[in-house]
C-alpha atoms as a PDB file:
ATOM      1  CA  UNK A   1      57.170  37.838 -63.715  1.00  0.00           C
ATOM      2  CA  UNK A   2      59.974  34.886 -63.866  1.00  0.00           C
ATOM      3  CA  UNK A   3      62.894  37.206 -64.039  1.00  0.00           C
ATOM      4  CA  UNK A   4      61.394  39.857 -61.189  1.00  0.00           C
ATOM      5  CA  UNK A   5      60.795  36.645 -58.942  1.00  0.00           C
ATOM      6  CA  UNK A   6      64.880  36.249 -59.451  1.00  0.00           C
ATOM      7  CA  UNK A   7      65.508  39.821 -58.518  1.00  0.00           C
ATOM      8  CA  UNK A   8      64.367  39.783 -55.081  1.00  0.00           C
ATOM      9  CA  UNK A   9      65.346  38.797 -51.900  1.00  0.00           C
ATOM     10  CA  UNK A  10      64.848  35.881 -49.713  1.00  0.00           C
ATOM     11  CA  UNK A  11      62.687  38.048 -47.299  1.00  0.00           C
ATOM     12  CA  UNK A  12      60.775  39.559 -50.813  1.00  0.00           C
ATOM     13  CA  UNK A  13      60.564  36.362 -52.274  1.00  0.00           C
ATOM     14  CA  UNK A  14      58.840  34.716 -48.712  1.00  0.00           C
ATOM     15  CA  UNK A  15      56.664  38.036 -48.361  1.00  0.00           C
ATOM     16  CA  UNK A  16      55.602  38.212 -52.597  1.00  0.00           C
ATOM     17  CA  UNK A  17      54.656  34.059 -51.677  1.00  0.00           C
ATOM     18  CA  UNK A  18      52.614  34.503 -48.520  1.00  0.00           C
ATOM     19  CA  UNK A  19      50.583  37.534 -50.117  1.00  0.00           C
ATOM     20  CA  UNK A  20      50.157  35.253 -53.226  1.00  0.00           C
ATOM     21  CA  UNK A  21      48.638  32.779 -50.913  1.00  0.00           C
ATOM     22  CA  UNK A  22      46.478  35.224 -49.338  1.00  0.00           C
ATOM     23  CA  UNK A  23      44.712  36.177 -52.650  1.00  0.00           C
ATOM     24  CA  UNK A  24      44.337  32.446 -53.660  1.00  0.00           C
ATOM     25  CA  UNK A  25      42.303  32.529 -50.480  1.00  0.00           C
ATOM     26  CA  UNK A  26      44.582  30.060 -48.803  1.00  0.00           C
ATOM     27  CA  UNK A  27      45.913  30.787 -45.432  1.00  0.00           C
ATOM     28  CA  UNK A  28      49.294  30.495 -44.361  1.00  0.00           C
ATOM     29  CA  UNK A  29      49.463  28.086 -41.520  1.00  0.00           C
ATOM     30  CA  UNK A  30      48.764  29.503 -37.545  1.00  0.00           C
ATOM     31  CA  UNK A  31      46.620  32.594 -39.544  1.00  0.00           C
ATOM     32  CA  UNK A  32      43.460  33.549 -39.207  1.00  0.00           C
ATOM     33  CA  UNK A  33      40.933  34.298 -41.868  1.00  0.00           C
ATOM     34  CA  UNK A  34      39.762  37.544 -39.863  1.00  0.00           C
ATOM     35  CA  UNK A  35      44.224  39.154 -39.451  1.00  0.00           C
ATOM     36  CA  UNK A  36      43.991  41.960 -41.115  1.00  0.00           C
ATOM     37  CA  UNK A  37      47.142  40.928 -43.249  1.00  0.00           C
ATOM     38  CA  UNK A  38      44.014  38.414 -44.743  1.00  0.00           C
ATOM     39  CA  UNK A  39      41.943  41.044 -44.853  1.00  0.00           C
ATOM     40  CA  UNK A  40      44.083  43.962 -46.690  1.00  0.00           C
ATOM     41  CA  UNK A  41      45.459  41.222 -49.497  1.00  0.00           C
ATOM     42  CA  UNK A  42      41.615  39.818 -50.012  1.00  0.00           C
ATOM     43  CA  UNK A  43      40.601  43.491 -50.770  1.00  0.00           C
ATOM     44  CA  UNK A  44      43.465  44.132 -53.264  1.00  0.00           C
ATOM     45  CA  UNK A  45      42.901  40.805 -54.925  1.00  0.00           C
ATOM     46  CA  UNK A  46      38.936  42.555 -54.928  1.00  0.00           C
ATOM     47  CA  UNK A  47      37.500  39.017 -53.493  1.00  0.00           C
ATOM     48  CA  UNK A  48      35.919  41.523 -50.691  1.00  0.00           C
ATOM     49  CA  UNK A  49      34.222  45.489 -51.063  1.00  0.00           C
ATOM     50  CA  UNK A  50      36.549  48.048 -49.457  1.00  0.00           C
ATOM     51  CA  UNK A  51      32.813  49.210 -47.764  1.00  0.00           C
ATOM     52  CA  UNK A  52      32.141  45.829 -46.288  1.00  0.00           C
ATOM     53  CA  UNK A  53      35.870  45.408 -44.825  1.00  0.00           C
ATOM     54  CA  UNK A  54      35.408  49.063 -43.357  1.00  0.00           C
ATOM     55  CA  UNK A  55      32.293  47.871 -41.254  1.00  0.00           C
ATOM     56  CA  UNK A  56      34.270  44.581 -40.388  1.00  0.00           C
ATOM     57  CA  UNK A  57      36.350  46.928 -38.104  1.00  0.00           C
ATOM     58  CA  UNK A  58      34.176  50.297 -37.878  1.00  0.00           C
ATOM     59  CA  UNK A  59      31.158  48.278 -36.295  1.00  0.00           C
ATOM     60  CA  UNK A  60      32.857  46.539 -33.193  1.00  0.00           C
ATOM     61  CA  UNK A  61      34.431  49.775 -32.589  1.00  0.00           C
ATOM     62  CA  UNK A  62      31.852  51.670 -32.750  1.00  0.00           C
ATOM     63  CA  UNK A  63      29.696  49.337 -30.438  1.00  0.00           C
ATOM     64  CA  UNK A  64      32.739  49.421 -27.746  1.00  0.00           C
ATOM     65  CA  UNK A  65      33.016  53.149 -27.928  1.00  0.00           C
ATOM     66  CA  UNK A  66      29.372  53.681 -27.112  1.00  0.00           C
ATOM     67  CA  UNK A  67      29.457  50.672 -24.475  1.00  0.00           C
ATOM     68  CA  UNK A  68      32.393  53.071 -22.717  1.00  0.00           C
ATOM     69  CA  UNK A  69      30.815  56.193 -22.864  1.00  0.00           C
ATOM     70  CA  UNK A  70      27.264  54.399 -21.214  1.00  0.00           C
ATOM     71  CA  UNK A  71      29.503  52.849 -18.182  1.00  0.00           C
ATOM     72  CA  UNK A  72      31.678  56.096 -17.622  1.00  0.00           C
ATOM     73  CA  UNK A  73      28.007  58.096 -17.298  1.00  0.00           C
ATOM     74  CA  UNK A  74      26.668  55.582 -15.080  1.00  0.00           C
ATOM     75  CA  UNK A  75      29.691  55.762 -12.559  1.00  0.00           C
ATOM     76  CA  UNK A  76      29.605  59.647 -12.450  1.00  0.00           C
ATOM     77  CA  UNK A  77      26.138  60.112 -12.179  1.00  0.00           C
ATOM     78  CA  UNK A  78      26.056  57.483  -9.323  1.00  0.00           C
ATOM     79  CA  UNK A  79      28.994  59.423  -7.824  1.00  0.00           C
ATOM     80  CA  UNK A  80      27.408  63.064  -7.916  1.00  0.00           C
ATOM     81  CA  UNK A  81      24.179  61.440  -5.912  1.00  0.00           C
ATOM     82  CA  UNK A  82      25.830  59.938  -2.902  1.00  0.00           C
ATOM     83  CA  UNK A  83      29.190  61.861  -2.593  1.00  0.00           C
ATOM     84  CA  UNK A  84      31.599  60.116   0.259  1.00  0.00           C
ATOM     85  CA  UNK A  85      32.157  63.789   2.315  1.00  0.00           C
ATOM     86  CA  UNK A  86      34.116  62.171   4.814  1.00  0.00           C
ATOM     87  CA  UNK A  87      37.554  63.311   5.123  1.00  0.00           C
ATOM     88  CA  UNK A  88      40.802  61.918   7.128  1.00  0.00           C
ATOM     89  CA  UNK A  89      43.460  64.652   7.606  1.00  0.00           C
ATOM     90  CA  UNK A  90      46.095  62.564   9.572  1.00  0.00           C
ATOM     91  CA  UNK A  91      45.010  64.776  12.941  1.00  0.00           C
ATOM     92  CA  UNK A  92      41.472  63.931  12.725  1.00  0.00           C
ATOM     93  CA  UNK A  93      38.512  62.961  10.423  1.00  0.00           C
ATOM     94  CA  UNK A  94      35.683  65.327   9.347  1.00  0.00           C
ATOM     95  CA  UNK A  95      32.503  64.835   8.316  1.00  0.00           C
ATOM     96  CA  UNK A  96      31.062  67.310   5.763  1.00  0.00           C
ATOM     97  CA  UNK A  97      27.329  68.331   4.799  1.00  0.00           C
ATOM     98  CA  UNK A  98      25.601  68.609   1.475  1.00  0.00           C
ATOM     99  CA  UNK A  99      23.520  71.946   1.572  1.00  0.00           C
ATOM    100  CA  UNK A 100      20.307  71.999  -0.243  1.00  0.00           C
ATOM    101  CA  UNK A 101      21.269  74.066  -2.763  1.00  0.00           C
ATOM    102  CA  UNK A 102      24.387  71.344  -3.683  1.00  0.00           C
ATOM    103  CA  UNK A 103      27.300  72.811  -1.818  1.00  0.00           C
ATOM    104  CA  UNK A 104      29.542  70.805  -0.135  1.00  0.00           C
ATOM    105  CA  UNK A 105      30.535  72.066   3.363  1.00  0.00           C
ATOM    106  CA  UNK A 106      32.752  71.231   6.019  1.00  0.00           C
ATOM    107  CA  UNK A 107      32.700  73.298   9.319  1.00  0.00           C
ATOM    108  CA  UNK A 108      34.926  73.782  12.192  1.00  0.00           C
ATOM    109  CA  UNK A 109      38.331  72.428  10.683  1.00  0.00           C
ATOM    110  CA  UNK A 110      41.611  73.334  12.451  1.00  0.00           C
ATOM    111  CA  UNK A 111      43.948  74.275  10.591  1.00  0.00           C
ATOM    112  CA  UNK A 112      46.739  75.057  13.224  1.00  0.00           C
ATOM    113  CA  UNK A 113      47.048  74.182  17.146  1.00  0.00           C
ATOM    114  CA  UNK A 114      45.959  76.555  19.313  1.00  0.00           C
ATOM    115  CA  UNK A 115      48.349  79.757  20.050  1.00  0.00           C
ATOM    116  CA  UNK A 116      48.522  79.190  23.807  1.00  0.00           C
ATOM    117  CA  UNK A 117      51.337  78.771  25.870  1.00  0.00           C
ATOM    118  CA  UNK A 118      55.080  78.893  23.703  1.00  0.00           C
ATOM    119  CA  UNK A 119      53.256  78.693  20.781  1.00  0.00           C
ATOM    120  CA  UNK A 120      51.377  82.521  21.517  1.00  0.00           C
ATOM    121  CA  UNK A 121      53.029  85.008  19.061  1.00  0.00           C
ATOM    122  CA  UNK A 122      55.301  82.310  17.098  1.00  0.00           C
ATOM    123  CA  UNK A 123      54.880  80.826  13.465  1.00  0.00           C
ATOM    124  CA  UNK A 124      51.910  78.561  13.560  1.00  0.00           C
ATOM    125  CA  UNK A 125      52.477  74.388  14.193  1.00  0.00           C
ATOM    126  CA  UNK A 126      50.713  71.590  12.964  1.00  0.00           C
ATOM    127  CA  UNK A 127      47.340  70.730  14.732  1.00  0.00           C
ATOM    128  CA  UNK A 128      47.133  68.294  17.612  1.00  0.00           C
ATOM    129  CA  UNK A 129      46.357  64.717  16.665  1.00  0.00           C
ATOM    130  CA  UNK A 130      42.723  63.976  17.393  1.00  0.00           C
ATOM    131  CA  UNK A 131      42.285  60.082  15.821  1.00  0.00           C
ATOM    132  CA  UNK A 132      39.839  59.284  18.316  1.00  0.00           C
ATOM    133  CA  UNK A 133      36.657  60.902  17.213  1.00  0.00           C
ATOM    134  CA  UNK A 134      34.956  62.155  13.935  1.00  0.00           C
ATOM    135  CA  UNK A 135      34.727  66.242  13.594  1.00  0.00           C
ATOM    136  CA  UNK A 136      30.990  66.323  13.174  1.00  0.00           C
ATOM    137  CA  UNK A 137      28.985  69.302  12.034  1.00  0.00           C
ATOM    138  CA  UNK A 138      29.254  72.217  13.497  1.00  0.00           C
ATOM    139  CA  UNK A 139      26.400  75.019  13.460  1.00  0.00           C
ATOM    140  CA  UNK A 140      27.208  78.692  12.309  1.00  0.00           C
ATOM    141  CA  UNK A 141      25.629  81.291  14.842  1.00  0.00           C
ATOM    142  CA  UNK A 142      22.796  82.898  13.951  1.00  0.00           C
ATOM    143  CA  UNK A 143      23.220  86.243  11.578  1.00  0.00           C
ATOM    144  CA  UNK A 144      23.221  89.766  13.439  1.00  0.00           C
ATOM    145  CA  UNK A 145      21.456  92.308  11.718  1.00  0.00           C
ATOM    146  CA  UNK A 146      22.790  95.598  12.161  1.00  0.00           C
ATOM    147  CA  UNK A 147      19.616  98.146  12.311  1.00  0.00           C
ATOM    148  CA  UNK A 148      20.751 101.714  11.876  1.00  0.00           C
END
């Protein structure tokens, strides 16, 4: 072991000493006895099971993982229940409906200004702003039956 120790490099030599230390079961100074540096040298000097230092870091992980996935399913459960169906456009705000059935609606939206004036037969322009009120809901007529 002598003449190996005289083969290696400053850096080696400095490395080979700390990990010495490590198996003693001293501790460099400013390390902690939970780094996995300490951890990985006190399982190949076989002071602790490879099983037991597996759970050291498998067990918080686990616990965080499952803490994540509880939170995330909270937040989108609460945020399937009471859906914000307001909308702002820029031109004007609309407020949309939930049916009973779970769809989402939002009726009488503009999606151009009217084609009146200059504007009849040209490309259509952008809607006129409307920032002063909210587009409530608007009721679809009643269905026609055709009887033949």
């Amino acid at each position: 072991p002598e003449a190996e120790l005289n083969r290696l490099s400053d850096e080696e030599l400095e490395s080979y000493s700390a990990s010495r230390q490590l198996t003693k079961g001293t501790l460099p100074a400013g390390s902690s006895r939970w780094s996995p540096r300490h951890l990985i040298a006190q399982v190949r000097a076989g002071k602790i099971k490879r099983k037991s230092c597996i759970l050291f870091v498998l067990a918080p992980c686990a616990i965080i993982l499952v803490i994540i996935v509880v939170v995330v399913t909270i937040l989108t459960v609460r945020a399937r229940k009471h859906p914000n169906l307001n909308v702002d456009l820029g031109y004007t705000q609309y407020k949309g409906i939930r049916t009973p059935n779970g769809i989402d609606r939002w009726l009488g939206m503009r999606y151009a200004a009217p084609p009146l004036g200059d504007l009849r037969f040209r490309a259509p322009q952008d809607p006129l702003p409307d920032s002063k009120r909210t587009a409530s809901e608007v009721s679809l007529p009643p269905l026609l039956l055709n009887v033949a």
